[in-house]
Structure formats: C-alpha cells, structure tokens
Protein backbone atom coordinates (compact mmCIF):
# COMPACT_ATOMS: atom_id res chain seq x y z
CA UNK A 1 -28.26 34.59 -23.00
CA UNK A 2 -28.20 38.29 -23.78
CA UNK A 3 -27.61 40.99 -21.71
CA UNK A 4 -30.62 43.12 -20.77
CA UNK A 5 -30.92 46.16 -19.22
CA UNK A 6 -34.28 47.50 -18.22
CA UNK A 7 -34.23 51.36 -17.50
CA UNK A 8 -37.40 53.35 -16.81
CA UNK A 9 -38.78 56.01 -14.71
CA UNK A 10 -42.28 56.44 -13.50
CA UNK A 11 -44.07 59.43 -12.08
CA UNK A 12 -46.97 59.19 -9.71
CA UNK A 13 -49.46 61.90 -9.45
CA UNK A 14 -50.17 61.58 -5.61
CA UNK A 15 -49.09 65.24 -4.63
CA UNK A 16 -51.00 67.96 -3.71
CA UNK A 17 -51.61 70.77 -6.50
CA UNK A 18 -48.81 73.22 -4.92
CA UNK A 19 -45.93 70.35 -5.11
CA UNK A 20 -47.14 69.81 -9.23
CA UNK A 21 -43.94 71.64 -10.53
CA UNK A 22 -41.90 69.88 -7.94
CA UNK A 23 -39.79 66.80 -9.79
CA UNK A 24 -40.77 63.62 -8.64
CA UNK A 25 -39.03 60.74 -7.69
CA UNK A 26 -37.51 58.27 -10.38
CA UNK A 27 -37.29 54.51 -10.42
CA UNK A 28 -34.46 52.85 -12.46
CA UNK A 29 -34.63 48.90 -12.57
CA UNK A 30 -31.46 47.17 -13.87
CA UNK A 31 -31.39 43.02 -14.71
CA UNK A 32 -28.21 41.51 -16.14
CA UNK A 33 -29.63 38.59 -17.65
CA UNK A 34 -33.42 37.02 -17.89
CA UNK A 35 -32.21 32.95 -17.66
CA UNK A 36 -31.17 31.50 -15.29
CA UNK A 37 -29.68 27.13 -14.81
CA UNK A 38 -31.72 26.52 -11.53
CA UNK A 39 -29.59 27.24 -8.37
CA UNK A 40 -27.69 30.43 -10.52
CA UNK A 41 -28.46 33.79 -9.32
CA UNK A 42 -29.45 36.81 -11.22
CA UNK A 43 -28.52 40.28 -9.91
CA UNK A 44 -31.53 42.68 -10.00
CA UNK A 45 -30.70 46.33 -9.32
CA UNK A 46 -33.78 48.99 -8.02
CA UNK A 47 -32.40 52.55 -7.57
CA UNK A 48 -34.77 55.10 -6.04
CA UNK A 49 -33.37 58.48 -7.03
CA UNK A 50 -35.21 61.98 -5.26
CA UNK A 51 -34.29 65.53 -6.07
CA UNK A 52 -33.43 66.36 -2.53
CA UNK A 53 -32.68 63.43 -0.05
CA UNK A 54 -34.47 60.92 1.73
CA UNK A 55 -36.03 61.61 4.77
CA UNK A 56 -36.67 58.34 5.60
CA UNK A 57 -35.52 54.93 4.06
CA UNK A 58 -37.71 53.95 0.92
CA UNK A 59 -39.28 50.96 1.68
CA UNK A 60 -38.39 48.18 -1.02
CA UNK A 61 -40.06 45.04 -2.24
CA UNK A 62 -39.09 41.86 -0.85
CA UNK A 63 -40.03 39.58 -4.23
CA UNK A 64 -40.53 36.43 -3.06
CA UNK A 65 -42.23 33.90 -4.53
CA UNK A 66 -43.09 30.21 -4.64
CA UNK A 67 -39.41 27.97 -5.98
CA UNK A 68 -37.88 31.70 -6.26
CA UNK A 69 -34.79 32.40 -3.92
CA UNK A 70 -34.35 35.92 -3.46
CA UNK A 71 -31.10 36.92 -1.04
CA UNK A 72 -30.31 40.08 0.33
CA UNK A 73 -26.61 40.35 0.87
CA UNK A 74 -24.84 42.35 3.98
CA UNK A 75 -24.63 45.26 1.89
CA UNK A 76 -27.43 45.03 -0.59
CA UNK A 77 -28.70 48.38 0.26
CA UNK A 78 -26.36 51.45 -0.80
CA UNK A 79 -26.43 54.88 -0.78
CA UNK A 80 -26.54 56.74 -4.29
CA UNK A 81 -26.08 60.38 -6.23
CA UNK A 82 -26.65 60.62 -10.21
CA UNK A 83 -26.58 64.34 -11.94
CA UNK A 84 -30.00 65.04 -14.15
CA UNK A 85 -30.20 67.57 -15.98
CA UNK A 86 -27.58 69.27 -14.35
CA UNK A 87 -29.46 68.71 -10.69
CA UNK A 88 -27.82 66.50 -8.41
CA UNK A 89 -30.15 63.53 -7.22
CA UNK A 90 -29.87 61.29 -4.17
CA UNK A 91 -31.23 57.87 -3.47
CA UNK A 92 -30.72 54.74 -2.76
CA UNK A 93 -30.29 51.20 -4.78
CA UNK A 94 -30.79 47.88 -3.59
CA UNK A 95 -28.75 44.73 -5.48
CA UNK A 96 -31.04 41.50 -5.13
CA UNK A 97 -29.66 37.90 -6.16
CA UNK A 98 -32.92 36.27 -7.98
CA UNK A 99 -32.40 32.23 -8.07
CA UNK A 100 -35.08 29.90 -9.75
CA UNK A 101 -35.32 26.59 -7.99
CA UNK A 102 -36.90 24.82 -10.75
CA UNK A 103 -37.38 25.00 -14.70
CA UNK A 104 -39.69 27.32 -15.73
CA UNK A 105 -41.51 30.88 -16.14
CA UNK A 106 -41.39 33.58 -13.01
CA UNK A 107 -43.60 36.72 -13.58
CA UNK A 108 -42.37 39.21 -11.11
CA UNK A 109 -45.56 41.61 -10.80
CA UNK A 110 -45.58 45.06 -10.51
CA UNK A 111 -44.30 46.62 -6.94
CA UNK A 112 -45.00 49.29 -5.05
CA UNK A 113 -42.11 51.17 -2.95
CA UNK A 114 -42.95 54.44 -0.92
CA UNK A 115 -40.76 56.81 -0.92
CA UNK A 116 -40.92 59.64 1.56
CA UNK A 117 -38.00 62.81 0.73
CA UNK A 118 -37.85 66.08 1.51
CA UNK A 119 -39.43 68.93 -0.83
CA UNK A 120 -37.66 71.38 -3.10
CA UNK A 121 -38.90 74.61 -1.69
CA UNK A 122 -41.04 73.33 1.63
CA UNK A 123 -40.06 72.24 5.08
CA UNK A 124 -42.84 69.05 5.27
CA UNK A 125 -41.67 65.92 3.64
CA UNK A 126 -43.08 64.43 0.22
CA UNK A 127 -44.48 60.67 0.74
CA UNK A 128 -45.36 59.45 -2.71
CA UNK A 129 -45.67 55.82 -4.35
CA UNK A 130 -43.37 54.60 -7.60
CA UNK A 131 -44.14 51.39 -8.98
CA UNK A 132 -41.55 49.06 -10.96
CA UNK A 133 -42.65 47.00 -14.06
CA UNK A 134 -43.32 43.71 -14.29
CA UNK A 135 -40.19 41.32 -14.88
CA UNK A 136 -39.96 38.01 -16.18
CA UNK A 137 -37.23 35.83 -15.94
CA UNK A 138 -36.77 31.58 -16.38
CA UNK A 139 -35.08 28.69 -15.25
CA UNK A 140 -33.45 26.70 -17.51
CA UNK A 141 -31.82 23.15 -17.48
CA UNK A 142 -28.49 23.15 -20.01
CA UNK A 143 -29.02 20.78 -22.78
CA UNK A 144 -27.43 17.35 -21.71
CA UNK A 145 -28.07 17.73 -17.87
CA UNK A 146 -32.73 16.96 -18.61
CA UNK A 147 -31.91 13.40 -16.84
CA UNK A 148 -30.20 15.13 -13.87
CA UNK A 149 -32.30 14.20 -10.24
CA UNK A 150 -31.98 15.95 -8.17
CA UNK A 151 -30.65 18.97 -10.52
CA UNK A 152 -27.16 20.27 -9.13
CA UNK A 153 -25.13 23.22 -11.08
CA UNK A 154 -22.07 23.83 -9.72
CA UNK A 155 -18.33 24.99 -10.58
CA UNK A 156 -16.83 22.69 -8.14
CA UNK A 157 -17.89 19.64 -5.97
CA UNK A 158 -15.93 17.61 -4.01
CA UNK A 159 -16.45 14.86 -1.02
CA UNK A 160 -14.65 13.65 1.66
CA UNK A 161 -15.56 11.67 4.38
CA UNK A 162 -14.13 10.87 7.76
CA UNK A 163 -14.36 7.61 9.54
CA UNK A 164 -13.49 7.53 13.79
CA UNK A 165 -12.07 4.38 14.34
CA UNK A 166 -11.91 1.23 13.15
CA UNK A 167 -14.84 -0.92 11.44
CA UNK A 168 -14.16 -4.11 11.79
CA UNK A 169 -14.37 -6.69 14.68
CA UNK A 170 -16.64 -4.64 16.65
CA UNK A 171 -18.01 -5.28 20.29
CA UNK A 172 -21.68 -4.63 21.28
CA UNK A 173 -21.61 -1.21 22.68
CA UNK A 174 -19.02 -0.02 20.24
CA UNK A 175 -19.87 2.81 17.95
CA UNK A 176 -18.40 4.37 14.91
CA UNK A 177 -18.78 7.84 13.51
CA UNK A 178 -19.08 8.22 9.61
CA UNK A 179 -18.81 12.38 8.71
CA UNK A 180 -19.03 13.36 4.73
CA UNK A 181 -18.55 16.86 4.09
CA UNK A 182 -19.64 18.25 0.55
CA UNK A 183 -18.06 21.46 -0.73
CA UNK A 184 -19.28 23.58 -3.45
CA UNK A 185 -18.57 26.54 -5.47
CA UNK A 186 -20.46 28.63 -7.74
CA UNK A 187 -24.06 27.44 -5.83
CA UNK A 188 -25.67 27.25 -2.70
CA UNK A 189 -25.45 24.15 -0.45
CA UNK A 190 -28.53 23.96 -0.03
CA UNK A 191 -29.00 22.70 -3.63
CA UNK A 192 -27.15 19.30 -2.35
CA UNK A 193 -29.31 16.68 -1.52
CA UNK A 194 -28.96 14.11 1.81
CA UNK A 195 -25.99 12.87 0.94
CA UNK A 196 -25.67 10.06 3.89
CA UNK A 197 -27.45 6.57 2.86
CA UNK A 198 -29.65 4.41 4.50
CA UNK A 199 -27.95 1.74 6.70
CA UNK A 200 -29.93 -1.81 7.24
CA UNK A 201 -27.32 -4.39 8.74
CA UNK A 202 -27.96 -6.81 11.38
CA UNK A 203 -26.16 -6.06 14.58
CA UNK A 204 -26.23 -2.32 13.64
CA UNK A 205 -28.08 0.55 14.45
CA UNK A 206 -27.97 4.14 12.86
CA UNK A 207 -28.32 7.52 14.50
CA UNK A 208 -28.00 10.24 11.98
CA UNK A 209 -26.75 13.80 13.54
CA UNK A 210 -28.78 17.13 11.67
CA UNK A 211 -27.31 18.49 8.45
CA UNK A 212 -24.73 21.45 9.14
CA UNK A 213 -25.46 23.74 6.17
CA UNK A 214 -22.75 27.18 5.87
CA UNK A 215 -23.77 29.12 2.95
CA UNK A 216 -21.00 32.36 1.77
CA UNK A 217 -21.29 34.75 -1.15
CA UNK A 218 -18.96 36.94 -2.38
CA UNK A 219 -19.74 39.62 -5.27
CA UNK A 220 -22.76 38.11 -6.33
CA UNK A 221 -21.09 34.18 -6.63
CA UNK A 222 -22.07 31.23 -4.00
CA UNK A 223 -20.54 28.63 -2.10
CA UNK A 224 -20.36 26.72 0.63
CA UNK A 225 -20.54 23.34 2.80
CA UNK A 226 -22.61 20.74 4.05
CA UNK A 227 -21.86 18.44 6.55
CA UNK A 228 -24.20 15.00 7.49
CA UNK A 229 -22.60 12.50 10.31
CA UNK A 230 -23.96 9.64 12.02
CA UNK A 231 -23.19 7.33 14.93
CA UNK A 232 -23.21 3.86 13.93
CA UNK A 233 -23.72 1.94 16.98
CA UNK A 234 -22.77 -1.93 17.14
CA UNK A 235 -25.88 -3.88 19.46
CA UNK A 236 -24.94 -7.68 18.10
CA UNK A 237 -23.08 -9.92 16.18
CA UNK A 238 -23.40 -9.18 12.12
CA UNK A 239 -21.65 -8.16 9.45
CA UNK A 240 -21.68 -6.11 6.06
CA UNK A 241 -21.30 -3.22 4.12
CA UNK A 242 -21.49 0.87 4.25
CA UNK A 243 -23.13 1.77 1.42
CA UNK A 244 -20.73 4.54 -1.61
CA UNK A 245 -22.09 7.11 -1.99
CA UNK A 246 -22.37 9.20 -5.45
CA UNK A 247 -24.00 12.75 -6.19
CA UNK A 248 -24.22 13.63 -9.95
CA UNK A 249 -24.01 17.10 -10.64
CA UNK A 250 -23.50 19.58 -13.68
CA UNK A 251 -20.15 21.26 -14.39
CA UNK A 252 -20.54 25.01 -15.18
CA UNK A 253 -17.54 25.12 -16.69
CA UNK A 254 -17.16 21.89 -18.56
CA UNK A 255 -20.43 22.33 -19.33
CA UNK A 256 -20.56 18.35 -18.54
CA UNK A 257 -22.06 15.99 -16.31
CA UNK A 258 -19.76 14.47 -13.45
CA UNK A 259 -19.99 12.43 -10.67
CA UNK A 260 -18.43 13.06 -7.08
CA UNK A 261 -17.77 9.41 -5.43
CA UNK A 262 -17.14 8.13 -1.82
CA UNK A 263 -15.52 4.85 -1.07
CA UNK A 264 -18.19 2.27 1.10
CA UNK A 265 -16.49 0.20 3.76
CA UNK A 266 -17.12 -2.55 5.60
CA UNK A 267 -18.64 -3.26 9.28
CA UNK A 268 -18.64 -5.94 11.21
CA UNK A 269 -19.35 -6.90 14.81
CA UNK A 270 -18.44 -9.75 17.06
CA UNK A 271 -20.29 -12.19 19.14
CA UNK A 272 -23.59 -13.78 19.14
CA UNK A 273 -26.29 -11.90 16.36
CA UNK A 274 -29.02 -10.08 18.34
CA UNK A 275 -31.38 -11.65 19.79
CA UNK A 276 -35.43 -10.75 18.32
CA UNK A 277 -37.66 -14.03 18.34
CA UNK A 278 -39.91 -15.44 20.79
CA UNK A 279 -39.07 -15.11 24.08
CA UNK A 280 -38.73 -18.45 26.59
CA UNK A 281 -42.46 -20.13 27.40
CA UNK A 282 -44.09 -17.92 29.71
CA UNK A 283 -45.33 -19.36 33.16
CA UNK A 284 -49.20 -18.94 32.64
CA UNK A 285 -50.32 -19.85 35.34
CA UNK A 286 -48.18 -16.74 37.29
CA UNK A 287 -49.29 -14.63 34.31
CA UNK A 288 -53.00 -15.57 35.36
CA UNK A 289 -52.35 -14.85 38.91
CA UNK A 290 -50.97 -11.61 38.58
CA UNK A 291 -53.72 -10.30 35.82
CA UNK A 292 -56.30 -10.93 38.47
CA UNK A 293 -54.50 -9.73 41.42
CA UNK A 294 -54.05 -6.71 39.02
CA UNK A 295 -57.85 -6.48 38.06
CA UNK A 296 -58.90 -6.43 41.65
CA UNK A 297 -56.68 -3.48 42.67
CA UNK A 298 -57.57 -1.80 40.06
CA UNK A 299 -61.83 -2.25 40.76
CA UNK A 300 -60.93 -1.59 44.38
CA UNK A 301 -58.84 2.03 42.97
CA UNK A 302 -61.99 2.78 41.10
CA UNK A 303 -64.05 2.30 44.14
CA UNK A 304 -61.51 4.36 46.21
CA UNK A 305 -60.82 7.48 43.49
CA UNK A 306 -64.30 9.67 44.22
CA UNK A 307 -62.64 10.21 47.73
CA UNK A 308 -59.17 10.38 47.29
CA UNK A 309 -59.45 12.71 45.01
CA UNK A 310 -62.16 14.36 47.47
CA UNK A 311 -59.84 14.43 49.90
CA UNK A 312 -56.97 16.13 47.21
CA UNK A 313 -59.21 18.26 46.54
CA UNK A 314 -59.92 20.01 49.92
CA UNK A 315 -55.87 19.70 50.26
CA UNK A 316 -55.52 22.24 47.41
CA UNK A 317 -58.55 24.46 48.52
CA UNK A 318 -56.64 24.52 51.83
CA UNK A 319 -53.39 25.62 50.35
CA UNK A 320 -54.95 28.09 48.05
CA UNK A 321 -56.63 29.22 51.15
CA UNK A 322 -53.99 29.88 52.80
CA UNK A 323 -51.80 33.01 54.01
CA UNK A 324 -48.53 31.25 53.02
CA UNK A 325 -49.83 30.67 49.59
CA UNK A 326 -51.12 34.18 49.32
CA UNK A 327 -47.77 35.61 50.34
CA UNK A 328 -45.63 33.49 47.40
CA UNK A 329 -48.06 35.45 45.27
CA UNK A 330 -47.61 38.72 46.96
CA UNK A 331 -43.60 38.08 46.93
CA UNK A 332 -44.05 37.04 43.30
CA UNK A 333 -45.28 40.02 42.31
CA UNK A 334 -42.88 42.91 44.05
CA UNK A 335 -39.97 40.68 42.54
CA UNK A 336 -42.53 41.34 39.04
CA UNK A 337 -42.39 45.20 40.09
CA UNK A 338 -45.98 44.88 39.34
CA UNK A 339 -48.02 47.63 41.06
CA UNK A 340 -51.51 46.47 40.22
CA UNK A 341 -50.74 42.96 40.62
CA UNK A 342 -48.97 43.62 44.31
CA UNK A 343 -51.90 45.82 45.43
CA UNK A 344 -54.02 42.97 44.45
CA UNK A 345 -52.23 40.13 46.39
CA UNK A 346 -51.48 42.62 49.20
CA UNK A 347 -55.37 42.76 49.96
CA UNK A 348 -56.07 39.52 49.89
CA UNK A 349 -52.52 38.46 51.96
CA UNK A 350 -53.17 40.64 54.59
CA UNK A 351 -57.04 40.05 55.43
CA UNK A 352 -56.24 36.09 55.44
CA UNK A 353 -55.26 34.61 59.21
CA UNK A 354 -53.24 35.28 61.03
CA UNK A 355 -54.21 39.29 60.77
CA UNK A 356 -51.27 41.41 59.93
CA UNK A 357 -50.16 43.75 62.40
CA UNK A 358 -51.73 47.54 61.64
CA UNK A 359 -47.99 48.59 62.23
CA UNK A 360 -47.06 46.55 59.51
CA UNK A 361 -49.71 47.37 57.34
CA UNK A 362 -48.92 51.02 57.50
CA UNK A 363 -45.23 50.69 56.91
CA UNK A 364 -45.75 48.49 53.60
CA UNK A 365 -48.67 51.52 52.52
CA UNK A 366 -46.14 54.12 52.75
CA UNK A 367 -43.67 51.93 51.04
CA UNK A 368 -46.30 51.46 48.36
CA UNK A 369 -47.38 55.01 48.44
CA UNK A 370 -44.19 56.20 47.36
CA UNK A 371 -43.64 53.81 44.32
CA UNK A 372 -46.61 55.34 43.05
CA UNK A 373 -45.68 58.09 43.03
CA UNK A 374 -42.86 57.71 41.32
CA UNK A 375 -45.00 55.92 38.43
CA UNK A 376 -47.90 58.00 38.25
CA UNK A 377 -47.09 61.78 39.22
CA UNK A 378 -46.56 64.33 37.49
CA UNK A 379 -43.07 62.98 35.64
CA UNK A 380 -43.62 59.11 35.55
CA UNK A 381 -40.41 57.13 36.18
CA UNK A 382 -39.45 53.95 37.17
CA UNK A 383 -39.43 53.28 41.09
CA UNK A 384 -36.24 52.64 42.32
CA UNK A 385 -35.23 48.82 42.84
CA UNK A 386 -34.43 49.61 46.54
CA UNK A 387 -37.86 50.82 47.25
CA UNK A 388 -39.30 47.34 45.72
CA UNK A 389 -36.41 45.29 47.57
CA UNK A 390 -37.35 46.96 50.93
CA UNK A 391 -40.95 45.40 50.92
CA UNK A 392 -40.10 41.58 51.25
CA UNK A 393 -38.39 41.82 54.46
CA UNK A 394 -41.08 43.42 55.68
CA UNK A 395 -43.51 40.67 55.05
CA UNK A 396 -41.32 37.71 55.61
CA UNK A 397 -41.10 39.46 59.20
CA UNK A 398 -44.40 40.37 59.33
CA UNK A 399 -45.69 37.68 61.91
CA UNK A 400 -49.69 37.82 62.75
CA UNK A 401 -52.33 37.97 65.06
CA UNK A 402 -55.07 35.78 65.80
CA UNK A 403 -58.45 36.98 64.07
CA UNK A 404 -60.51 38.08 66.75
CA UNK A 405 -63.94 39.98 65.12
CA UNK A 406 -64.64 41.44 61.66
CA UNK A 407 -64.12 44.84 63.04
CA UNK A 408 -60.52 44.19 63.68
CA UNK A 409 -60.11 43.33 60.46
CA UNK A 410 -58.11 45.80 58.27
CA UNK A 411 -60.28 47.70 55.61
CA UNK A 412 -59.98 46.17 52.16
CA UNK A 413 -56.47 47.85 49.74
CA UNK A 414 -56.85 48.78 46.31
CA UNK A 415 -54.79 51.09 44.16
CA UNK A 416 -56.78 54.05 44.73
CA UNK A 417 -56.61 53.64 48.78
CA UNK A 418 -52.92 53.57 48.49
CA UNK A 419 -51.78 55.42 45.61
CA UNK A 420 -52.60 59.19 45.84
CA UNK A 421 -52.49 61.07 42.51
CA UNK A 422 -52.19 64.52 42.18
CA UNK A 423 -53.42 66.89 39.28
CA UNK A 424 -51.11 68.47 37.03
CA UNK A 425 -51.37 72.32 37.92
C-alpha cells in the first residue's frame, strides 16, 4: 500500500461583499494509507486553519457509516498554528481512526464543517461553511487468510481459561465456573467472536455470564480483552465432556494463519440421571373431582365479578374522594416545590370535609404568598427550602370542622387569588 497524502484547500463564497478581501478559512485533509485488512485502522487527519482564531469550536463530521468504525480518541481534537504567507494561522485538527469491518469499497462523501472565527479588521464573527472532498478507502483480506470465518487480524492472541474447582464426581447442586479470557494486540476485541461453546450433557445445565469487552488504544494501535464465563450447574447423574475451544486468526506479522487452542475437560456428576419421563399414573378420578369443583367456582366468580368489582369501585371513588387522599397530593407537591401544582391541590384539599379552619387557611396563603414572590417579582429566584418545609406541618396539624352550609365554605384558591404580582416600574 502506498502512502497518500491528500492536501487541499477550499474557499466558500458565503460572506458578505465587505469581508471579500478578507482570507478565508482553509481545509487541509491528510490520509496515511487508502487499504485497510478489516479490523486495521486508518488515521484520517482534518485541520481547519482561520486567519485570526476561532471563536467558537468548528463543528466536525462524525463519518460514520454502515460496517465503518470510526473512533475518536481522548485527544483527537488539538489545537493548531501554521505560518502562510508569512501570516500566522490558527485552527484546529481532528485525528480520526477509520476501520472497515468487512471487504470492500467505502465512499466517504463530501462534508460540511462550519466554521465560525473572528474577522481581520471587524469586531462581529465570520460563520462560513468549508467542505472536504470525497475519500475512498477499502477493506482488504491478505492473500492466504479468503477462508478465514469469522475474519480476525491481529499481532497477538492468546487464551487462557480458568476452571473453579474440581470437575469430576459432582453432587446435584454443585456448580463449576469455566472463565476464558482472550487477549489481543494490534485490533479491537470486539473483532473476537463468542468464544465459549455450547454445552449439551445430561445432568448439566449451563448459565452463561455477559461478555466483558475492555478495548485500549495507544498512538493510533489497538488492543484489548474479552472475557466470557459461565456457571455450569450439576442437577443429576451424567457424565461427559467440555467442549476445546479454537479461534483461527491472521498473524500481522507472520503474515500467517494460526490457531489459539484451549484444552476441553471432563464433567461428571454422581447419583441417579435426572429424572424427565412420565410422571406416576395420575388418580383420575380426584383429577375429575377437582376440575369440576374448579369449574363451579369459577361460574359462581363470574356470576359474583359485576358486583365485586361494583363494590371496588365505589371503594376507590371513596378514597379519591377523600380529604386524606387529597392531602398526599397536596404534600406531594410542596415536597415537588411545585407552585401551580400545590395551588391546585390546595383548593381542592381544603374545600373537601372536614372544612379547614379560616385560621389555617390564612396562615398557609401568606406562606404561599411569599414563595411567589420570590418566583415571580421583579428578580425571580428560587424560594427558599424553609419557606416550602414550613407548609407541611401546617397541614398535618391542620385538623377540621364539620361542613355546616355552602356559605361557610372557603372561596375557591387559584394562583392569581394568592400570588400578587407587581409591575416592573
């Protein structure tokens, strides 16, 4: 593969006649190589250069696309100063890592980055667009590795695998845990396939843990680990064997094929096998009985439901009713430091029986009164938490009064009764 450098600038005409002599910004796009083996990265380099500075950061591409992994390290994005001609620049680049998943053609289309950067000889900032060329780069498999499935380039493999206890002469109700750990260098983990295989022996019973995938890169270069486990639980008498396990993969380096191995083992558990034919005649006759004792509660339930749940139902409409349900909501809602919503409960709370004494009434308005002011006068802040905390004890104290006639009832509450706004002067 050659190296190939790709180095232009663009100029977009989006500025107002009086900016026209001004220089415009310039867009430099750098690619070290266009091939790729599938699970390699490529580094692409976009550099944003402006005559004066950025005012605010350019906003860059993100390039993804379908079986294209594009990764953005900690410190993709760095600052950056270039003389031209004899005029020192500022900017910005941003270092991607392009990795094709798969054989084959990626067209990268044309993309748009504003930039926004202050002008030569004028306070207001310049926003303007630049636009990068298309790119094109491929996946390709190395010649020997075609009958590779699934496709793994690496510079290092390696498995081990961890076993808990012992496998042999197992009891029901024993387990054992199997961990394999694959690490790799010079690709991503999460190129490595499921590495655990299935397990189908009598007496034993799988329960695979979720992949632990940790995924480093360091100038430009992967690596990483991934780690499968499972429980293998013993539930009867059987025996037989763990299946090896064997990953293929392609050796940067070597530039051959080679295969990373795990040992199988055997299992094997005690007792009698587990039981899963037919179970012992059944007593039909009791079976009968029981179906149409069964039947007949269940006609005399369907008989019964319109008025049980008739009678739920007027339960609920009770409770919702109610002042003690009204005043969860009403508590709810200070403990919310919701205005609106408190006003709201607060009317319907205290015109439900018992009547709330006026006394009451008038110290929770005041109360009230000044947390609105605090949120809507002339400087809007946020009321202070002891003004919201001082209004539950006065309603869990509040007591009541028998409802004697509608004109002893208090007048309905609503924001504008309680909250008095003044207009800025």
């Amino acid at each position: 593969m050659r190296l190939l450098a790709i180095s232009f600038a663009l100029v977009v005409s989006l500025l107002a006649p009086a900016q026209a002599q001004s220089p415009l910004p310039v867009v430099d796009v750098q690619i070290d190589e266009t091939a790729a083996i599938p699970g390699q990265f490529l580094t692409l380099r976009i550099s944003i250069l402006v005559p004066t500075w950025l005012s605010t950061p350019a906003e860059f591409p993100s390039l993804e696309m379908p079986n294209l992994r594009v990764i953005l390290s900690d410190r993709s994005t760095t600052p950056l100063s270039k003389q031209i001609e004899g005029e020192n620049w500022s900017g910005v680049s941003r270092r991607y890592l392009l990795s094709p998943m798969v054989p084959g053609q990626f067209n990268i289309p044309p993309q748009d980055i504003l930039v926004t950067y202050a002008g030569p000889d004028q306070s207001d900032p310049i926003t303007t667009t630049v636009q990068t060329e298309a790119i094109a780069i491929e996946g390709v498999i190395p010649s020997g590795a075609e009958g590779l499935n699934p496709f793994i380039a690496a510079e290092d493999l390696t498995l081990t695998q961890e076993v808990s206890d012992q496998t042999t002469g197992l009891a029901a109700g024993d387990s054992v845990v199997r961990t394999v750990t694959a690490t790799v260098s010079g690709a991503s983990p999460f190129m490595l396939p499921p590495l655990l295989p299935p397990v189908e022996i009598d007496g034993i019973r799988a329960y695979p843990d979720h992949p632990e995938v940790t995924e480093s890169e360091d100038r430009g270069v992967l690596s990483g680990v991934r780690i499968e486990s499972e429980t293998l639980m013993a539930e009867g008498g059987g025996s037989g064997q763990v299946a090896p396990i064997d990953v293929r993969w392609f050796n940067l380096k070597s530039g051959k094929i080679e295969v990373a191995t795990l040992d199988g083992f055997e299992i094997s558990v005690d007792g009698p096998p587990l039981v899963s034919g037919p179970a012992e005649p059944r007593n039909w006759t009791l079976g009968l009985v029981i179906l149409v004792g069964c039947s007949g509660a269940a006609f005399i339930g369907w008989r019964a439901w319109p008025h049980v749940t008739g009678a739920l139902q007027s339960r609920k409409s009770a409770r919702l009713a109610s002042k003690s349900y009204a005043q969860n909501a009403l508590l709810t809602a200070i403990s919310a430091q919701d205005l609106p919503e408190t006003l709201r409960c607060l009317d319907v709370w205290a015109n439900r029986a018992p009547a709330t004494r006026p006394e009451t009434m008038e110290r929770i308005s005041e109360a009230l009164t000044v947390i609105g002011q605090h949120i809507y006068g002339r400087s809007p802040d946020s009321a202070a938490p002891e003004l919201w905390q001082s209004l539950p004890p006065m309603i869990q104290q509040s007591g009541g009064r028998p409802h004697t006639t509608a004109q002893g009832a208090l007048p309905p509450l609503n924001p504008s009764g309680l909250i008095k706004r003044t207009a800025p002067s």
